[in-house]
Protein backbone atom coordinates (compact mmCIF):
# COMPACT_ATOMS: atom_id res chain seq x y z
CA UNK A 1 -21.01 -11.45 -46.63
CA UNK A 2 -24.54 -11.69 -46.09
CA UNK A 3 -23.95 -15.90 -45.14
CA UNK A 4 -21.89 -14.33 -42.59
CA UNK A 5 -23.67 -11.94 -40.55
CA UNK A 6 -26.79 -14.19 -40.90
CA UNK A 7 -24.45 -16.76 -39.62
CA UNK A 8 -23.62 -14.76 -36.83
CA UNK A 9 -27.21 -13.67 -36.36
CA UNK A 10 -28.31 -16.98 -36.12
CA UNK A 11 -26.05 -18.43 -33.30
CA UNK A 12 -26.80 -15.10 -31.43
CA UNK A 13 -30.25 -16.07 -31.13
CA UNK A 14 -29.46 -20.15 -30.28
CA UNK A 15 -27.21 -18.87 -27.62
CA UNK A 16 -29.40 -16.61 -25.99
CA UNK A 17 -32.43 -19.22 -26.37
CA UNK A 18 -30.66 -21.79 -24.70
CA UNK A 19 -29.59 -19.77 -21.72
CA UNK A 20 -33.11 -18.94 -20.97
CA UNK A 21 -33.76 -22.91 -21.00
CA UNK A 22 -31.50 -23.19 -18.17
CA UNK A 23 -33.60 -22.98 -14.73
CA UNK A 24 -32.66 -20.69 -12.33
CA UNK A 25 -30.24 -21.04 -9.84
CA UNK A 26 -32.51 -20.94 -6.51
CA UNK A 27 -30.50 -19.81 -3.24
CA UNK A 28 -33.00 -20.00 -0.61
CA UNK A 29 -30.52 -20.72 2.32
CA UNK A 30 -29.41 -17.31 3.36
CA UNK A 31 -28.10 -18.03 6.64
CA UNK A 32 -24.24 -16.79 7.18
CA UNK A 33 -21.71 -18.18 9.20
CA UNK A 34 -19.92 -15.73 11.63
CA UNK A 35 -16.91 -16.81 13.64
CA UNK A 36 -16.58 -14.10 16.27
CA UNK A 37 -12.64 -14.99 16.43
CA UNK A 38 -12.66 -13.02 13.15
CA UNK A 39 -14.46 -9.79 14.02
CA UNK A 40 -12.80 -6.10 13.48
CA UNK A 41 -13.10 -4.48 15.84
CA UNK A 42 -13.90 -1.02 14.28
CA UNK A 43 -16.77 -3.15 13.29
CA UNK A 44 -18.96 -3.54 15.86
CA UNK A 45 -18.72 -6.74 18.71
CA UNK A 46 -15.54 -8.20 19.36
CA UNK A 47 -14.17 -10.92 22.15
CA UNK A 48 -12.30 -9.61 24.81
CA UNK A 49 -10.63 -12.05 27.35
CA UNK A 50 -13.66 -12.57 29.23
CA UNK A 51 -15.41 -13.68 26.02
CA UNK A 52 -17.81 -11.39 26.59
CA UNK A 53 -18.85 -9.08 23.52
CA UNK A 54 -17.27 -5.37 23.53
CA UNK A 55 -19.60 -2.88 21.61
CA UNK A 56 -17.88 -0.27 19.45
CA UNK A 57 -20.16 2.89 19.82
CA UNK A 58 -20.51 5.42 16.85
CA UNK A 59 -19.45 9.18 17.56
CA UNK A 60 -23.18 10.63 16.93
CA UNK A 61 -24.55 7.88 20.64
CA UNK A 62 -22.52 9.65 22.97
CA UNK A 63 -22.97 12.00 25.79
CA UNK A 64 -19.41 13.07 25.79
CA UNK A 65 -16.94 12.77 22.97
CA UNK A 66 -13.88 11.81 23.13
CA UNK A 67 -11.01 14.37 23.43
CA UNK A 68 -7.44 14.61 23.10
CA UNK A 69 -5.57 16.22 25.71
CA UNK A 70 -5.09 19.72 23.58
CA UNK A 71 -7.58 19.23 21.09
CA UNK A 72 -8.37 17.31 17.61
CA UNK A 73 -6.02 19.62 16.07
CA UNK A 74 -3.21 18.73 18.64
CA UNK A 75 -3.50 15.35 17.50
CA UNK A 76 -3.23 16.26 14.09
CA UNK A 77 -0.25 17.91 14.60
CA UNK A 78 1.65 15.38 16.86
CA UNK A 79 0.50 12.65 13.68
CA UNK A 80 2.13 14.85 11.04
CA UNK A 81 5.20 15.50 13.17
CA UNK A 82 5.46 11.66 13.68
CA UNK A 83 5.54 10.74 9.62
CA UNK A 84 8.72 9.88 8.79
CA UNK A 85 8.76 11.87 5.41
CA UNK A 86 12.15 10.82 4.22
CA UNK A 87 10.09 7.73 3.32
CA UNK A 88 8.62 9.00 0.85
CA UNK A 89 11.50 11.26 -0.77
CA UNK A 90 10.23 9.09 -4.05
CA UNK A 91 7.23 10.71 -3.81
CA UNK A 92 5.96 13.24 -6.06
CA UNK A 93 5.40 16.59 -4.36
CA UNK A 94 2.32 18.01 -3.56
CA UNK A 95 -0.94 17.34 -0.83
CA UNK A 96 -2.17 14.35 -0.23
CA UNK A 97 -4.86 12.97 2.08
CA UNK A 98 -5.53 9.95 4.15
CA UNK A 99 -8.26 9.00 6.20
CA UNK A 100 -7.74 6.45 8.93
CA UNK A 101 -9.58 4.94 11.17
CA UNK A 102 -8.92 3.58 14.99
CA UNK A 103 -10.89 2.21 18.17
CA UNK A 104 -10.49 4.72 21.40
CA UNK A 105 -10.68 2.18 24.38
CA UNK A 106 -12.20 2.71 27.40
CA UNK A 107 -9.24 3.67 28.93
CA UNK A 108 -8.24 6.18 26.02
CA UNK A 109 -5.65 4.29 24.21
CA UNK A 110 -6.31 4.04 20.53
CA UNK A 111 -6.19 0.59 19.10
CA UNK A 112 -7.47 -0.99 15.71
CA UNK A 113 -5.70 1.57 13.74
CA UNK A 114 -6.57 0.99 9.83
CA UNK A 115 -6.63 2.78 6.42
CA UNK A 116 -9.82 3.65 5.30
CA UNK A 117 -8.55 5.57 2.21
CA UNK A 118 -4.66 5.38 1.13
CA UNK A 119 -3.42 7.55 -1.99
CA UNK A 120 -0.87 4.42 -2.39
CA UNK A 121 2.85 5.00 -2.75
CA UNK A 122 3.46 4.41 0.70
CA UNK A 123 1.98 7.40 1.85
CA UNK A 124 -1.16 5.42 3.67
CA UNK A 125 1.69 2.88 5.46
CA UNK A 126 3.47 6.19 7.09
CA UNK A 127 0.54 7.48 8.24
CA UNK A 128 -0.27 4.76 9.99
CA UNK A 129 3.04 3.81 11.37
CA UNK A 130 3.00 7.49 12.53
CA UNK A 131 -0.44 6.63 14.03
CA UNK A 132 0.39 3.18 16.32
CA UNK A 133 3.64 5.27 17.28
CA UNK A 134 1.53 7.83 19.62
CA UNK A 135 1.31 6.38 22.91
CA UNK A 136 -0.69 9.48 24.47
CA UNK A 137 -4.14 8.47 25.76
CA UNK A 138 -7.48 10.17 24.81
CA UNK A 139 -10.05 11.46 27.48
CA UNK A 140 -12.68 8.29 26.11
CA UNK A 141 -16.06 8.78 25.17
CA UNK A 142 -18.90 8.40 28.16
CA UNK A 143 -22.42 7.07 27.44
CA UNK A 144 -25.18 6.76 30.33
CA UNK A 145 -22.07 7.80 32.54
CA UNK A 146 -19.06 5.15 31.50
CA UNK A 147 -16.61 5.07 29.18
CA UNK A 148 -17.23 3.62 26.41
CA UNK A 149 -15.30 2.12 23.16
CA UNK A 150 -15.51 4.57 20.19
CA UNK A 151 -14.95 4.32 16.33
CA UNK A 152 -13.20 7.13 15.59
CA UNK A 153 -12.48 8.34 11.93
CA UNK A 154 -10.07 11.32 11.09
CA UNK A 155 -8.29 12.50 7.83
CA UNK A 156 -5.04 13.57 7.84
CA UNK A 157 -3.35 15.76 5.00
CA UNK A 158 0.05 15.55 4.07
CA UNK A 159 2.13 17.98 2.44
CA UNK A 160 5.09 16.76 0.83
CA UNK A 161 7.65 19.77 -0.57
């Protein structure tokens, strides 16, 4: 028994010893390729027709917020009443959240809409079917006196009986 674990021991120590003989890997080319055709654009610049880059502003830069006619909780309510719960009759019971995520153009339409956390069993997929099925516009955000694009982040809690 004592071969063995010596045995062992041994080609332990040979493997580790030859790994360090190996030189190290040296990556000094950090340079990254970005095809703007591929851009999200909850993520920052995007193309628009004009191939001119579209900045996504961040809640916190702007002078006024963007507002749904009736309020945030409004919204909220016309999501919920728009998720097609029979969906998810497979579902166990009980409260679930979601957060989503969606661009608010500059004319107040919301576009981009994406999962940003998804409790899985379809739950995530209604959401944001319910989401892309409102067609009411937003009052957009205004910076330095325009509208503006905005990120816009929201989570949404569904209770299923």
């Amino acid at each position: 028994m004592k071969k063995f674990y010596f045995t062992v021991f041994v080609l332990a120590i040979c493997t580790i010893a030859k790994a360090q003989d190996k030189p190290a890997k040296k990556d000094n080319d950090h340079t990254i390729e970005v095809r703007k055709e591929n851009f999200d654009p909850l993520q920052g610049d995007i193309l628009n027709d004009g191939q001119e880059p579209k900045h996504v502003h961040n809640l916190s830069v702007l002078d006024v917020q963007p507002e749904f006619p009736g309020g945030t909780r409004k919204f909220v309510t016309l999501l919920e009443s728009k998720i097609d719960k029979s969906q998810l009759k497979d579902v166990e019971p009980g409260k679930y959240r979601v957060f989503v995520s969606f661009v608010i153009e500059e004319d107040g339409t919301m576009t981009g809409a994406k999962l940003m956390r998804d409790p899985g069993q379809g739950i995530g997929n209604q959401v944001l079917q319910a989401l892309n099925g409102i067609t009411d516009k937003w009052k957009p955000g205004i910076n330095d006196g325009k509208p503006v694009r905005v990120n816009y982040s929201l989570p949404v809690t569904i209770n299923l009986p």
